[in-house]
Structures are given as C-alpha cells and as structure tokens.
PDB file of N, CA and C in Angstrom:
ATOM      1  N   UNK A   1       0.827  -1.162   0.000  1.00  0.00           N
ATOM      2  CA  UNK A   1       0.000   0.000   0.000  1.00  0.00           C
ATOM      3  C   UNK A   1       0.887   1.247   0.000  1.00  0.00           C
ATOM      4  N   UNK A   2       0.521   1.637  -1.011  1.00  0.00           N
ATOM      5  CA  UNK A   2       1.047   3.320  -0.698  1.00  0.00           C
ATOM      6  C   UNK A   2       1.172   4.539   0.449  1.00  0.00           C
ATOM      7  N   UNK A   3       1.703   5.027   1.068  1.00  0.00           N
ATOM      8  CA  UNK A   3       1.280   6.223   1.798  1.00  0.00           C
ATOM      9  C   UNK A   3       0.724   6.691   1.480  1.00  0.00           C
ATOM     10  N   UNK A   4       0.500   8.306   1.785  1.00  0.00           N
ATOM     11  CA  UNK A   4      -0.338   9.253   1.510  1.00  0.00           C
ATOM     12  C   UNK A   4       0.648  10.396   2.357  1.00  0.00           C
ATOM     13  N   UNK A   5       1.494  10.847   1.864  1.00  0.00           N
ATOM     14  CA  UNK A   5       2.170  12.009   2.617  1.00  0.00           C
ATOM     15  C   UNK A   5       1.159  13.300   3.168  1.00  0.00           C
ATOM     16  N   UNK A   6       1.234  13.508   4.009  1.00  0.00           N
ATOM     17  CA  UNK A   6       0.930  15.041   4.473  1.00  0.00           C
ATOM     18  C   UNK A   6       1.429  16.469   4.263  1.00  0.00           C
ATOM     19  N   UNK A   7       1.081  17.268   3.849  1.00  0.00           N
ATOM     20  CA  UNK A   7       1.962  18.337   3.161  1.00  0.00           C
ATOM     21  C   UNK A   7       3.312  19.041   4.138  1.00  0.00           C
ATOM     22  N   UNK A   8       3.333  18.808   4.784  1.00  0.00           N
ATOM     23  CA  UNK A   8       4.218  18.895   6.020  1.00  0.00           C
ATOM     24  C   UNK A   8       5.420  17.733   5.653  1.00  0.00           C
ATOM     25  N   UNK A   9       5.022  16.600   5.712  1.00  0.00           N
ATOM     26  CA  UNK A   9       5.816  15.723   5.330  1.00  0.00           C
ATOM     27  C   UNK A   9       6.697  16.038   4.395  1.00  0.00           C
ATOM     28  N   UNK A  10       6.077  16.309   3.210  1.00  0.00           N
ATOM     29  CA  UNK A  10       6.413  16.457   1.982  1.00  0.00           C
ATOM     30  C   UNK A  10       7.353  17.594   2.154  1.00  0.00           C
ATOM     31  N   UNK A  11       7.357  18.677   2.793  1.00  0.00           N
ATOM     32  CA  UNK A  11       7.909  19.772   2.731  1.00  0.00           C
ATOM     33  C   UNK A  11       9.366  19.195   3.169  1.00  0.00           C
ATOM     34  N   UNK A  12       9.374  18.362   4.539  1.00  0.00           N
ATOM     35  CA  UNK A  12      10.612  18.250   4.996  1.00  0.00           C
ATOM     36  C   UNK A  12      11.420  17.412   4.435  1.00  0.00           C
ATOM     37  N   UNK A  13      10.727  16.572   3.590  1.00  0.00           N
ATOM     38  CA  UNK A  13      11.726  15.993   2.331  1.00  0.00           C
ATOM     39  C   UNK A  13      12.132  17.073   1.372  1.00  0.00           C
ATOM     40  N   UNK A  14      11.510  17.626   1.076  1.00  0.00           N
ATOM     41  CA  UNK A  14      12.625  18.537  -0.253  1.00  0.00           C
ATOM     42  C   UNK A  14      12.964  19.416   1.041  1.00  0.00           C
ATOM     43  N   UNK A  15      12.938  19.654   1.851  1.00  0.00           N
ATOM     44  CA  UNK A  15      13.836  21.049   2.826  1.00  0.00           C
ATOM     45  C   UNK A  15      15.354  20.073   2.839  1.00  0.00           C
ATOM     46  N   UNK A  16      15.142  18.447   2.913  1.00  0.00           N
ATOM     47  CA  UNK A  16      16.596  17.783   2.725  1.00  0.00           C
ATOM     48  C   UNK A  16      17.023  17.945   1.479  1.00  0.00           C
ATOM     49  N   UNK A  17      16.554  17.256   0.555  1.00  0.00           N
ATOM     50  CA  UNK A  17      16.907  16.776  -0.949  1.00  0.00           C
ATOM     51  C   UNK A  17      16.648  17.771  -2.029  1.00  0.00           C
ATOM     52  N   UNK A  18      16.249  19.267  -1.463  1.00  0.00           N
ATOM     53  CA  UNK A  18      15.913  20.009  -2.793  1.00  0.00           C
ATOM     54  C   UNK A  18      15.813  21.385  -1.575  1.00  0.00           C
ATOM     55  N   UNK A  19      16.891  21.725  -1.101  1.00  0.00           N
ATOM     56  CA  UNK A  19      16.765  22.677   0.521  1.00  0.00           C
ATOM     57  C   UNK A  19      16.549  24.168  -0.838  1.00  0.00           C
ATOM     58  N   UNK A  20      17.269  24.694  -1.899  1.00  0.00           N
ATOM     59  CA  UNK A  20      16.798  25.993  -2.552  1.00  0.00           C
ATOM     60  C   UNK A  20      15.760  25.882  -3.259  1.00  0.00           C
ATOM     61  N   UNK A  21      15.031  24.990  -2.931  1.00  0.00           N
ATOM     62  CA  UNK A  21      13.450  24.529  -3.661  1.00  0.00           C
ATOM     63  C   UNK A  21      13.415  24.715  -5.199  1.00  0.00           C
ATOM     64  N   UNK A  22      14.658  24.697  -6.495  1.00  0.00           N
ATOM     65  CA  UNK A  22      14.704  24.717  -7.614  1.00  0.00           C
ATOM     66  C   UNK A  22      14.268  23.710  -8.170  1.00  0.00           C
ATOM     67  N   UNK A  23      13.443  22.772  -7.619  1.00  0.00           N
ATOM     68  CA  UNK A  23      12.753  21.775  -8.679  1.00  0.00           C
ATOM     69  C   UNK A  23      13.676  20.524  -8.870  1.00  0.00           C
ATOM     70  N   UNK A  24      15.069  21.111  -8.760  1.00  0.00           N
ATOM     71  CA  UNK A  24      16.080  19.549  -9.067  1.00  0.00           C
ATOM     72  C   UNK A  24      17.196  19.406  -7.945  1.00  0.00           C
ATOM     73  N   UNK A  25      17.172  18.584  -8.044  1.00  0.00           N
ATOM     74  CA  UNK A  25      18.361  17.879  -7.017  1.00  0.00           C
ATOM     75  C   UNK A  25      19.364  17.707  -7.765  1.00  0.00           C
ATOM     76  N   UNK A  26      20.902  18.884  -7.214  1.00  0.00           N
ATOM     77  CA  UNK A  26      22.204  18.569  -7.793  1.00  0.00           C
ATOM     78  C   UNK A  26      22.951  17.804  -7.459  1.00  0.00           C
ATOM     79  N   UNK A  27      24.063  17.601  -7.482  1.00  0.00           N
ATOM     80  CA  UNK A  27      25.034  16.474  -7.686  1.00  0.00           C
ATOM     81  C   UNK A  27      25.811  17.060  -5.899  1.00  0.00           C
ATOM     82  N   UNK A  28      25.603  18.306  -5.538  1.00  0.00           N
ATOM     83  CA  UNK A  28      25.952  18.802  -4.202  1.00  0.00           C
ATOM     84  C   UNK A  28      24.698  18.345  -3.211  1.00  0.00           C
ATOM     85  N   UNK A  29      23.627  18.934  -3.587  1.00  0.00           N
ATOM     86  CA  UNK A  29      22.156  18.859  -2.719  1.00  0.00           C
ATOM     87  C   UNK A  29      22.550  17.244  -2.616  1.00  0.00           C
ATOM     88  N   UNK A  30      22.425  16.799  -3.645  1.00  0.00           N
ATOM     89  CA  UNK A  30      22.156  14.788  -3.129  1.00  0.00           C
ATOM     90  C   UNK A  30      23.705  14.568  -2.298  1.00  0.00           C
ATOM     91  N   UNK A  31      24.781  15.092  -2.250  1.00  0.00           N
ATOM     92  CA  UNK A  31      25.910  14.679  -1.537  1.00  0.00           C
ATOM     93  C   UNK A  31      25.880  15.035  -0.263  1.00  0.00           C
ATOM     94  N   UNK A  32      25.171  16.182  -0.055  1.00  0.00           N
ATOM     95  CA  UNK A  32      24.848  16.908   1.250  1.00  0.00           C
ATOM     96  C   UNK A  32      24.301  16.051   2.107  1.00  0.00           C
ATOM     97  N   UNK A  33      23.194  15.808   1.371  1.00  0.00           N
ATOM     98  CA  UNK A  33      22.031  14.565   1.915  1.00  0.00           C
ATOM     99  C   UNK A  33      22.781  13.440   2.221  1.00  0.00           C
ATOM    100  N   UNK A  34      23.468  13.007   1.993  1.00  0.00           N
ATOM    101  CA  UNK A  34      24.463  12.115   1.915  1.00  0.00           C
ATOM    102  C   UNK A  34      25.146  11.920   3.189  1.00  0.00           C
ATOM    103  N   UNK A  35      25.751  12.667   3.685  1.00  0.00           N
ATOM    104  CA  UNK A  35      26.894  13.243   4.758  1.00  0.00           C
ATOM    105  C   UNK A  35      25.849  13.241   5.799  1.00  0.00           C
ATOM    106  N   UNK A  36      24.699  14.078   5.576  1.00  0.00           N
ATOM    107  CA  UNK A  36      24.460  14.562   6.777  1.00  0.00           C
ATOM    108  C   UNK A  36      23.606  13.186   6.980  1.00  0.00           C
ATOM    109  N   UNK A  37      22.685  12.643   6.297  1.00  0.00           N
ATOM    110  CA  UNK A  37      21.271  11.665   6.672  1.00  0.00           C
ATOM    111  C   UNK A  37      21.931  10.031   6.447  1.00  0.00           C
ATOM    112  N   UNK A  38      22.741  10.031   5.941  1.00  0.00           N
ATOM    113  CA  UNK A  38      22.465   8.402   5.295  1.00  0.00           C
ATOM    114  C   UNK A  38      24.326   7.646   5.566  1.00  0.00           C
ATOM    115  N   UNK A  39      24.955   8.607   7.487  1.00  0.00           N
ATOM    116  CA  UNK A  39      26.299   7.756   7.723  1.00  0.00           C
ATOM    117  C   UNK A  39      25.754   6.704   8.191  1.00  0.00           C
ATOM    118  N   UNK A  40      24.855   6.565   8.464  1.00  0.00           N
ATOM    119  CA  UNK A  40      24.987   5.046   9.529  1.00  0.00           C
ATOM    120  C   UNK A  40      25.239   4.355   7.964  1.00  0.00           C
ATOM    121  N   UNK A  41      24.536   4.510   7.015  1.00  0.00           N
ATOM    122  CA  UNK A  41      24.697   2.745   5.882  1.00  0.00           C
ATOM    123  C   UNK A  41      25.911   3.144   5.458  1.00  0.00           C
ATOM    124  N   UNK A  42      26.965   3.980   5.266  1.00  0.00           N
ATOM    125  CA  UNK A  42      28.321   4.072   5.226  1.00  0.00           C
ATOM    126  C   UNK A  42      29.266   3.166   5.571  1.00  0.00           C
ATOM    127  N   UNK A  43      29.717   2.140   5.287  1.00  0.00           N
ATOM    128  CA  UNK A  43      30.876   0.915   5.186  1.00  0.00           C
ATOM    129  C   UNK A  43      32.244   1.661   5.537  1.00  0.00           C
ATOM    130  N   UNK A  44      32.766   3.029   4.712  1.00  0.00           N
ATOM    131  CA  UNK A  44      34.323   3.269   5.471  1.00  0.00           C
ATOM    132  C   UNK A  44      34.128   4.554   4.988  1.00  0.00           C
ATOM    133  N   UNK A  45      35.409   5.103   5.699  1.00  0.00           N
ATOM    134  CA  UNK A  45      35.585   6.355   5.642  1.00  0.00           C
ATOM    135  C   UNK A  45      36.150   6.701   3.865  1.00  0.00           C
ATOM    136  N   UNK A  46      36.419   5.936   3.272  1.00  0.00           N
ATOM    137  CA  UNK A  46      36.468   6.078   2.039  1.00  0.00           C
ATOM    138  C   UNK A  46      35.154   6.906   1.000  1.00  0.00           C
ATOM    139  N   UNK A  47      33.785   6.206   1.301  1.00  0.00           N
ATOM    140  CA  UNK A  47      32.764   6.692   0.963  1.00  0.00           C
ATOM    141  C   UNK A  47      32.593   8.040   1.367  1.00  0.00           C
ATOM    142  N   UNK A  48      32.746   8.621   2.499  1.00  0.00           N
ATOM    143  CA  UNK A  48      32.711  10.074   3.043  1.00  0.00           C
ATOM    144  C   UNK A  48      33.848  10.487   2.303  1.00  0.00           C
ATOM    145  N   UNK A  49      35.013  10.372   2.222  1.00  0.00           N
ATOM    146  CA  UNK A  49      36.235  11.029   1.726  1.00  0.00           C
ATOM    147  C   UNK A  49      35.396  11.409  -0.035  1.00  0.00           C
ATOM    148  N   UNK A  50      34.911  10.225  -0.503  1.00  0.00           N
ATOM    149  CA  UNK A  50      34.490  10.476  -1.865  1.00  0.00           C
ATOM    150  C   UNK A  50      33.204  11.413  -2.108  1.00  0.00           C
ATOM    151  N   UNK A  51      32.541  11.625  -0.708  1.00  0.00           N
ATOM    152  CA  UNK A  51      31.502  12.662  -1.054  1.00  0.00           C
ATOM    153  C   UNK A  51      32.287  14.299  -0.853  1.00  0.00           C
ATOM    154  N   UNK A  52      32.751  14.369   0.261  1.00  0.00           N
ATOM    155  CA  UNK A  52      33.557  15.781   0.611  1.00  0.00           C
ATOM    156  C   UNK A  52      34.135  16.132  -0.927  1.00  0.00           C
ATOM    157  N   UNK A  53      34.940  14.815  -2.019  1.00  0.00           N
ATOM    158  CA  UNK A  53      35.556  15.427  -3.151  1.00  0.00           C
ATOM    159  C   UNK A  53      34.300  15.856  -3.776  1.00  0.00           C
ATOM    160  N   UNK A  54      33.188  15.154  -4.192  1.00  0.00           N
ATOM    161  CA  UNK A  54      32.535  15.692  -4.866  1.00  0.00           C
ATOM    162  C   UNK A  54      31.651  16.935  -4.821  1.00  0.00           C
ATOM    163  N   UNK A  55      31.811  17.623  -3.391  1.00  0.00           N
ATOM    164  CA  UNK A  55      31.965  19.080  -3.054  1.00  0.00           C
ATOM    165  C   UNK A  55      33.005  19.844  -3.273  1.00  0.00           C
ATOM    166  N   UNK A  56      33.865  19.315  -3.440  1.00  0.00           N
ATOM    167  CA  UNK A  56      34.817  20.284  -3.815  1.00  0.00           C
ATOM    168  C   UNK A  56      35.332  20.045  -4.930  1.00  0.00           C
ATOM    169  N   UNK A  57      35.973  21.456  -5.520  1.00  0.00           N
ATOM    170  CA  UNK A  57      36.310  21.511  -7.387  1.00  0.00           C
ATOM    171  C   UNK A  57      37.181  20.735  -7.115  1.00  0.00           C
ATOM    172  N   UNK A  58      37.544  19.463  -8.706  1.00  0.00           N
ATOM    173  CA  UNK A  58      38.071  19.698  -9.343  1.00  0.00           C
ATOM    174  C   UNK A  58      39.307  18.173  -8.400  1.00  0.00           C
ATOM    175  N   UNK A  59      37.933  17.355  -7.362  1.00  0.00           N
ATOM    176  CA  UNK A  59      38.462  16.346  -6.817  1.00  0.00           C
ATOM    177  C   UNK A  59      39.833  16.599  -5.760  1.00  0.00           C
ATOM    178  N   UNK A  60      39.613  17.681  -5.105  1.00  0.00           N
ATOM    179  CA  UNK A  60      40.945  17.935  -4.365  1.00  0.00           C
ATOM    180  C   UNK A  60      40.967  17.076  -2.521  1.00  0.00           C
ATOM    181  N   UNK A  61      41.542  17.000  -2.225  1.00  0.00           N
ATOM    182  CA  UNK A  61      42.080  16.341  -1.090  1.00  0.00           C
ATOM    183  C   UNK A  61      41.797  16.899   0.098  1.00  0.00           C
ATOM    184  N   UNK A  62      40.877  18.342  -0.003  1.00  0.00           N
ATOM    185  CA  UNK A  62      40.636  19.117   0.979  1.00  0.00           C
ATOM    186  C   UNK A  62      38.968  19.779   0.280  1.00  0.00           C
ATOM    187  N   UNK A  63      38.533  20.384   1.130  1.00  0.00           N
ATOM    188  CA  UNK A  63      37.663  21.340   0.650  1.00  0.00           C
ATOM    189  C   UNK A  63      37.694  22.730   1.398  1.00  0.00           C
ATOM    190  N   UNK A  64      37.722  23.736   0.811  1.00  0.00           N
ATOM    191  CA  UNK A  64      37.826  25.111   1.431  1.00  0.00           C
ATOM    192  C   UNK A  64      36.763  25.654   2.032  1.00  0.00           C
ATOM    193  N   UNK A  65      36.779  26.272   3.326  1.00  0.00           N
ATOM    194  CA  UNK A  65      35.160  27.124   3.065  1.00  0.00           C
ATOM    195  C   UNK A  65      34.301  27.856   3.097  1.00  0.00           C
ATOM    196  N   UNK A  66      34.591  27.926   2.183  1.00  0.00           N
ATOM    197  CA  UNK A  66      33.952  28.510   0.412  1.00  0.00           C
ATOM    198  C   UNK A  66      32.731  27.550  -0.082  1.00  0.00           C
ATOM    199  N   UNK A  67      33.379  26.415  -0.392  1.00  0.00           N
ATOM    200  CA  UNK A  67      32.716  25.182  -0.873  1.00  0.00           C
ATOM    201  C   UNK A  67      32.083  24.791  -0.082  1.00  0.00           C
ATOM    202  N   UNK A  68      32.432  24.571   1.011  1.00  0.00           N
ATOM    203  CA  UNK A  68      31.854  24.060   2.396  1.00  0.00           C
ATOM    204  C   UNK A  68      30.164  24.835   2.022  1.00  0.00           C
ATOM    205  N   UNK A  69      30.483  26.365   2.523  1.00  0.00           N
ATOM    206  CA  UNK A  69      29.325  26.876   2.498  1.00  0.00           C
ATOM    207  C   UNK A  69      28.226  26.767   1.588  1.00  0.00           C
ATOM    208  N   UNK A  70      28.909  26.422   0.497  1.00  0.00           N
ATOM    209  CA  UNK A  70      28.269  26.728  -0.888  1.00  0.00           C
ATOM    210  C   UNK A  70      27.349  25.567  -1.191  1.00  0.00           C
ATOM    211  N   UNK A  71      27.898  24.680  -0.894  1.00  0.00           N
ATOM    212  CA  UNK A  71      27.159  23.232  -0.679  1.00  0.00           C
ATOM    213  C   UNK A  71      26.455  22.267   0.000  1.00  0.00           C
ATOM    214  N   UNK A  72      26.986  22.883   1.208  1.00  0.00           N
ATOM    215  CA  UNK A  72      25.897  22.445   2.364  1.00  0.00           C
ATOM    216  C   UNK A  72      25.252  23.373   3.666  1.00  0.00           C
ATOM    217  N   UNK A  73      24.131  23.067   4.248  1.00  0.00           N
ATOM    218  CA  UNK A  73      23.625  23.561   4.669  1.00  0.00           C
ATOM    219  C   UNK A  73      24.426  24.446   5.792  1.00  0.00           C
ATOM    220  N   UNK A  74      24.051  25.630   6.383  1.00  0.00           N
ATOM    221  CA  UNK A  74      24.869  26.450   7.138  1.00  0.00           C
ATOM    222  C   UNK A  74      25.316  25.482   8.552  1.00  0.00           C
ATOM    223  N   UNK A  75      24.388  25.111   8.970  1.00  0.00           N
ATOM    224  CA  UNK A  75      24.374  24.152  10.578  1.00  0.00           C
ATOM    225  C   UNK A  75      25.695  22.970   9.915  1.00  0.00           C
ATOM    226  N   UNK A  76      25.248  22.171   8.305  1.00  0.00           N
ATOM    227  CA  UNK A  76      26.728  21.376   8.381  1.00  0.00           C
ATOM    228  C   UNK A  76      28.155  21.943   8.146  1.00  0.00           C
ATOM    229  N   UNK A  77      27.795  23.298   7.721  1.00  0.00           N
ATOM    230  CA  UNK A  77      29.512  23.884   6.939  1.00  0.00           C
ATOM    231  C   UNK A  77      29.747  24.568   8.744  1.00  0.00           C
ATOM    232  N   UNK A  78      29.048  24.906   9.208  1.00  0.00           N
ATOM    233  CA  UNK A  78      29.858  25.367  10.622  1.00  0.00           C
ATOM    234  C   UNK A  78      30.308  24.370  11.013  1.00  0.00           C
ATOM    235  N   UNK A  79      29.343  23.058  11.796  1.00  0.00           N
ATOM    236  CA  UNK A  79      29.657  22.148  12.099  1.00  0.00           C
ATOM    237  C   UNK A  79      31.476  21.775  11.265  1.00  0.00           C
ATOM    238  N   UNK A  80      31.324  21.143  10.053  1.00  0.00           N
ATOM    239  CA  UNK A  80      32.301  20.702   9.192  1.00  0.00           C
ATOM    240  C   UNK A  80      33.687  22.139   9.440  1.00  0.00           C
ATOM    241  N   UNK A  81      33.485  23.194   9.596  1.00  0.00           N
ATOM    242  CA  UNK A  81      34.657  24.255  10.035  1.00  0.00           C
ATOM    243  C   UNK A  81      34.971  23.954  11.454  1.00  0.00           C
ATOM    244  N   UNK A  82      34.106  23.485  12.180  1.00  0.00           N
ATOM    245  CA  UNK A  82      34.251  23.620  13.814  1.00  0.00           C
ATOM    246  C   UNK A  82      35.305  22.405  14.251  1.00  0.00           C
ATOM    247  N   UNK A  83      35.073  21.312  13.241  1.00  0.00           N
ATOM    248  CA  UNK A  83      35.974  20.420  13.691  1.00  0.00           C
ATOM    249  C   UNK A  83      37.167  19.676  12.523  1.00  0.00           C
ATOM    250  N   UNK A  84      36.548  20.224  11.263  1.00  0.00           N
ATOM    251  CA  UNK A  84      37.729  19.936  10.462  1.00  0.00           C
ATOM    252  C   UNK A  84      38.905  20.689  10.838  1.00  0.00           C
ATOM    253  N   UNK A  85      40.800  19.916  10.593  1.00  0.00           N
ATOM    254  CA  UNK A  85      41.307  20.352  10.869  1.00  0.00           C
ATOM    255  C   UNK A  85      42.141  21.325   9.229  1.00  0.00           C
ATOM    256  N   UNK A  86      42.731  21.905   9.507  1.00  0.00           N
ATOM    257  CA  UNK A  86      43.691  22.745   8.378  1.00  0.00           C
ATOM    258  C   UNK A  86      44.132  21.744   7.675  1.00  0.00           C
ATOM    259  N   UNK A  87      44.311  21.854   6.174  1.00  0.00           N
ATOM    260  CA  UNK A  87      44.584  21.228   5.101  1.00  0.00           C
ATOM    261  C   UNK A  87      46.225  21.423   5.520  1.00  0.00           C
ATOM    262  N   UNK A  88      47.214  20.517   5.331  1.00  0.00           N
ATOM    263  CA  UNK A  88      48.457  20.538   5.202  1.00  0.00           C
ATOM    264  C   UNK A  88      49.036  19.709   4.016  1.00  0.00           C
ATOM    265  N   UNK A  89      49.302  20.928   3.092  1.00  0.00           N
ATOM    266  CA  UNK A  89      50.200  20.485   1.328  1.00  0.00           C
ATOM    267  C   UNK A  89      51.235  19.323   2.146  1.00  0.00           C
ATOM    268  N   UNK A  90      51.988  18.888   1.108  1.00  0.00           N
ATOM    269  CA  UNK A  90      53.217  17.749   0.997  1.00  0.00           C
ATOM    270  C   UNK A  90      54.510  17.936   1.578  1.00  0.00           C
ATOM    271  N   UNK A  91      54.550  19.538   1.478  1.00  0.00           N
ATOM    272  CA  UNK A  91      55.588  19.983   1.895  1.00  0.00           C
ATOM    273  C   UNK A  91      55.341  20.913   3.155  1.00  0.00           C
ATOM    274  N   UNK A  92      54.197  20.309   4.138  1.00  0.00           N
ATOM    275  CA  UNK A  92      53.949  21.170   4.845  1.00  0.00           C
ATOM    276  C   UNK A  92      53.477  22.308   5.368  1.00  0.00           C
ATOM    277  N   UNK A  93      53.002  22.710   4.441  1.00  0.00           N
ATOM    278  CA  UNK A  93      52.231  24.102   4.425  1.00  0.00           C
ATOM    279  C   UNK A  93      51.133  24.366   4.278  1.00  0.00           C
ATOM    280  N   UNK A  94      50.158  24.604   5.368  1.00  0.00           N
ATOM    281  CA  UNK A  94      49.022  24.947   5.872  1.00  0.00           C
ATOM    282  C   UNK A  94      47.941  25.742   4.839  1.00  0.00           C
ATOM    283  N   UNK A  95      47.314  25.505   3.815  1.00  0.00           N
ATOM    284  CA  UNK A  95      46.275  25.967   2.908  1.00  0.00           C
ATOM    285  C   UNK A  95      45.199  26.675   3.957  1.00  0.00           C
ATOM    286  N   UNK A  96      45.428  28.222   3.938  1.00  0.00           N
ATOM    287  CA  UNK A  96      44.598  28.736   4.464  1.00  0.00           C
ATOM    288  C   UNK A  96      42.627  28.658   3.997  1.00  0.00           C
ATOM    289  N   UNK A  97      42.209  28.715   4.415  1.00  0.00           N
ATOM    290  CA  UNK A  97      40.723  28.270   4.721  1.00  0.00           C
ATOM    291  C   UNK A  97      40.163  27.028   3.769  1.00  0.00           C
ATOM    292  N   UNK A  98      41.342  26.132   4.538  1.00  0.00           N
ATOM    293  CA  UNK A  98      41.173  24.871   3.141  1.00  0.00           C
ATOM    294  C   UNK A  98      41.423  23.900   4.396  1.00  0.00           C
ATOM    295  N   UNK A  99      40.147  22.972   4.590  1.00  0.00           N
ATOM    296  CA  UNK A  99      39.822  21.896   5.298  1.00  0.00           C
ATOM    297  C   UNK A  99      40.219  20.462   5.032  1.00  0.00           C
ATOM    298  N   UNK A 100      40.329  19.690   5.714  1.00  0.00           N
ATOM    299  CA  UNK A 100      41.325  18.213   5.762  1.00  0.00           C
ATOM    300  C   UNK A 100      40.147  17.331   5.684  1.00  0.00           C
ATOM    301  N   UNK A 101      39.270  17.056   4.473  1.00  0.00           N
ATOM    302  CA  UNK A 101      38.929  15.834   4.567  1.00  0.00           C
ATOM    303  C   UNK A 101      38.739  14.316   4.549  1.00  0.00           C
ATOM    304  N   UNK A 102      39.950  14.384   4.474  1.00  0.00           N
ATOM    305  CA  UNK A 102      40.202  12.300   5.179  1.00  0.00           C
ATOM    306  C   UNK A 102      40.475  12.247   6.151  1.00  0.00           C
ATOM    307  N   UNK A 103      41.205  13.042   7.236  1.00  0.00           N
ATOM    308  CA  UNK A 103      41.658  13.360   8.437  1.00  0.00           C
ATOM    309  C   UNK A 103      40.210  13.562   9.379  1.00  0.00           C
ATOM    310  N   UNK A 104      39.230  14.320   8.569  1.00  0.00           N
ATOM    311  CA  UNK A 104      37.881  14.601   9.622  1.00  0.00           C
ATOM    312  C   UNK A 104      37.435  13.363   9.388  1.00  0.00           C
ATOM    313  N   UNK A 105      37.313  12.481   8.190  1.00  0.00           N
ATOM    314  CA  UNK A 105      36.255  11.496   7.760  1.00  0.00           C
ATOM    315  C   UNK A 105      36.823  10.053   8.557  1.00  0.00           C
ATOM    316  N   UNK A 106      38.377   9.999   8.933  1.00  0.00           N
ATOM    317  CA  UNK A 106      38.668   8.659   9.395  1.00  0.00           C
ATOM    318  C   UNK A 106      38.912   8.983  11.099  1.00  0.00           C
ATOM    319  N   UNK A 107      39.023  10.249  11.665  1.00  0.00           N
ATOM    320  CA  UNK A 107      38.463  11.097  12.855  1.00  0.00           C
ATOM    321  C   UNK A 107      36.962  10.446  13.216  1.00  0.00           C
ATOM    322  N   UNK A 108      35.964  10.486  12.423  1.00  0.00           N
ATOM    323  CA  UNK A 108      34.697   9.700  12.299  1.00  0.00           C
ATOM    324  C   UNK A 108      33.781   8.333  12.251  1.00  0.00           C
ATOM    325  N   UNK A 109      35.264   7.846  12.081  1.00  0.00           N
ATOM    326  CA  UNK A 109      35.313   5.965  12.220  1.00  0.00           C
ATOM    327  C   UNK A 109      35.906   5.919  13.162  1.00  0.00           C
ATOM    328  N   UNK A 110      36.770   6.432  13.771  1.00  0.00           N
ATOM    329  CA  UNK A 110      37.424   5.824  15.292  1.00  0.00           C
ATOM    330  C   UNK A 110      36.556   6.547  16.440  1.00  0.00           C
ATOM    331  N   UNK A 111      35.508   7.449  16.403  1.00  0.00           N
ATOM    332  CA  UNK A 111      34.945   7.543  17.392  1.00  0.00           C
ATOM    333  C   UNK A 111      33.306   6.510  17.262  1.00  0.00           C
TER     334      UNK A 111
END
C-alpha cells in the first residue's frame, strides 16, 4: 500500500533533498544529503572522503570554506569548520581556509 504524505511531510523531504526549492536535485544537494542523513549505511571512511571530493572543485584532497558553504547547509559547513582540521600540502604548508577531509572522515570511524 502506498502512503499518503501530508503536506508537512512532503515539505521536509525537499527542505533535505531540494533545501533551494529549484525543482532539481544537484550532484551537491544529493551529496549533502548524503553526509548529513544516510552515515549510519556508510561501510568506510572512504565513501565520506568520496563525497567531501565531490563538493569540492576539481576532486581535491581538501575542501575550502567557500565550498563548504556553498554546498551544504549552514548548521553542516559550521559544524564541518568547527571540527575539520587545516589542510596541510606535501611539503607542509598549511592551505589557508582549506579543510582536511580524510583526516575529519577517518576522525569519524574511530569515534
């Protein structure tokens, strides 16, 4: 049998999966959703490492934020600033407002 959603209902599904109410769900909106609703079925920190890239340009090893903001909701990009740590290049050097995500995402499997 089918449901029958309530318009209330309905609302708080697209406030997840469609939060600027444009009719479509992007490739960020569904990753968002992702991170924030659906860690428990998450297997390793690999899967999170691969959503954070697909917030950020261009597949990088960090996300800045910039991106952070741009892509997910304000409550997760604070959250995600509050405890991600500073991106550190190869040679050591600290990428200013550029966030460490494999470091937060395997931070997330050991607790």
């Amino acid at each position: 049998m089918i449901k029958k959603l309530r318009v209330s209902e309905f609302e708080a599904i697209l406030d997840t999966v469609d939060p600027n109410r444009d009719g479509h769900v992007s490739l960020q909106e569904y990753m968002a959703f992702m991170i924030s609703h659906e860690t428990e079925n998450v297997k390793s920190s690999k899967e999170i490492e691969s959503a954070f890239r697909a917030l950020s340009s261009e597949g990088k090893p960090y996300a800045t934020k910039e991106e952070l903001y741009q892509n997910l909701t304000p409550e997760q990009a604070d959250y995600c600033v509050s405890y991600m740590k500073p991106y550190v290049d190869g040679k050591g050097r600290e990428l200013p407002t550029a966030f460490d995500q494999a470091v937060f995402t395997r931070s997330i499997f050991m607790n």
